[in-house]
Protein backbone atom coordinates (compact mmCIF):
# COMPACT_ATOMS: atom_id res chain seq x y z
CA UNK A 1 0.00 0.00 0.00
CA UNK A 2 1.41 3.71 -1.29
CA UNK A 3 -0.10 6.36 1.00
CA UNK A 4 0.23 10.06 0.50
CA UNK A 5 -0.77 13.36 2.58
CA UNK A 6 -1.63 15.65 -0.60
CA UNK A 7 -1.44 19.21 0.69
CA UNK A 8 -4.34 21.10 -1.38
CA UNK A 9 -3.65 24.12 -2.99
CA UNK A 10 -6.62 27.02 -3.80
CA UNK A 11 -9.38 24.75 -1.88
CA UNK A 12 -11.12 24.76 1.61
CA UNK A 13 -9.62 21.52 1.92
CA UNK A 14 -6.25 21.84 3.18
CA UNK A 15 -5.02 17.79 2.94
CA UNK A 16 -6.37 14.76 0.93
CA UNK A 17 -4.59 11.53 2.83
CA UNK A 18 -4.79 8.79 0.25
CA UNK A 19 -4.33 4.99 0.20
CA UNK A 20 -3.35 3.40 -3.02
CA UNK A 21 -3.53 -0.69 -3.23
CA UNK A 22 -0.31 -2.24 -5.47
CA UNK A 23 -3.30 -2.39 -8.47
CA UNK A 24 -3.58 1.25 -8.69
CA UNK A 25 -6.70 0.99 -7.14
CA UNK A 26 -7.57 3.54 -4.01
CA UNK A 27 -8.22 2.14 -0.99
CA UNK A 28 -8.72 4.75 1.32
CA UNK A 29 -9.42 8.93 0.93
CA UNK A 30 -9.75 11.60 3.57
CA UNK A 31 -10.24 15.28 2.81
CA UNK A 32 -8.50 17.50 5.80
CA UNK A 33 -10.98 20.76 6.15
CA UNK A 34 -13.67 21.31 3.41
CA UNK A 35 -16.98 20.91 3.01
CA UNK A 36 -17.90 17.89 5.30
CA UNK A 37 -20.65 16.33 2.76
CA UNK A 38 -18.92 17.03 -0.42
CA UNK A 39 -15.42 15.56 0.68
CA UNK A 40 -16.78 12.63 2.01
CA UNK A 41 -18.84 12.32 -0.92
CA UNK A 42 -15.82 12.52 -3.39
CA UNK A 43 -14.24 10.50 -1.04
CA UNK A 44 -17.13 7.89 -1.23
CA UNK A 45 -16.80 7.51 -5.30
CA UNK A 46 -13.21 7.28 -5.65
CA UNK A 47 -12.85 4.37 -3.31
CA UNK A 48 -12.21 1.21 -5.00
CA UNK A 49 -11.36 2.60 -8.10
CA UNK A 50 -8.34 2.77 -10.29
CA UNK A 51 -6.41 5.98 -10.08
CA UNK A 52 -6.36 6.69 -14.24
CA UNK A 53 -10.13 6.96 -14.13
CA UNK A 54 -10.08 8.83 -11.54
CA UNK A 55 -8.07 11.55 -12.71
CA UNK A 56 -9.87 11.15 -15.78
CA UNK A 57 -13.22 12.39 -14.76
CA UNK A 58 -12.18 14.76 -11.55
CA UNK A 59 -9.26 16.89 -13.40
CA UNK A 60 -9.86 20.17 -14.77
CA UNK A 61 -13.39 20.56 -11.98
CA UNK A 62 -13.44 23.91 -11.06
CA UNK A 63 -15.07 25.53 -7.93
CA UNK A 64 -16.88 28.98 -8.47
CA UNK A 65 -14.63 31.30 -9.43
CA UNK A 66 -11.53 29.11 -8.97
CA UNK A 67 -9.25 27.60 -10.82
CA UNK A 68 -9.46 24.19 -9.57
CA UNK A 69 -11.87 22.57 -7.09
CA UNK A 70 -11.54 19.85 -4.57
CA UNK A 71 -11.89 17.29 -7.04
CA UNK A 72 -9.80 18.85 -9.48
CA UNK A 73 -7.14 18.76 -6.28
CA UNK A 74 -7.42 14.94 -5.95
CA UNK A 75 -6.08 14.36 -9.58
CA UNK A 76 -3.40 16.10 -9.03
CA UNK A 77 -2.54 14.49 -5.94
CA UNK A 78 -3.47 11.28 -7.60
CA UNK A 79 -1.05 12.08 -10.09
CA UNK A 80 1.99 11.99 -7.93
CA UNK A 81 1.13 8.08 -7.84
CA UNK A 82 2.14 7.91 -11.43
């Protein structure tokens, strides 16, 4: 198991501690800070899935008039798997 503490740039969040399984699949997600429902709700739908789809459908999300998003922030850590 990889883990990572992703600090979050530009978001309410300020950490996203993730689990990654020797598959490429995550395992476990945990926004520090943020919005409680949407963080564990992201959380929620990227368990148990492989990290390329992931990033796939999260990067580029933006948040009002940001230019990324909480989502958007989990692809990019997600990327330093890669």
């Amino acid at each position: 198991m990889k883990n990572l503490v992703y600090k979050t740039k530009g978001t309410c969040s300020k950490e996203i501690h993730i689990a990654v399984d020797s598959d490429n699949i995550i395992r476990e997600m945990k926004f520090i800070n943020g919005c409680d429902g949407n963080s564990k709700g992201v959380a929620s739908l990227c368990i148990g899935r492989k990290i390329d789809d992931v990033i796939n459908r999260l990067e580029g999300i933006t948040c009002l008039n940001k230019s990324t998003s909480c989502p958007d922030q989990v692809a990019k850590a997600l990327r330093t798997f890669k």
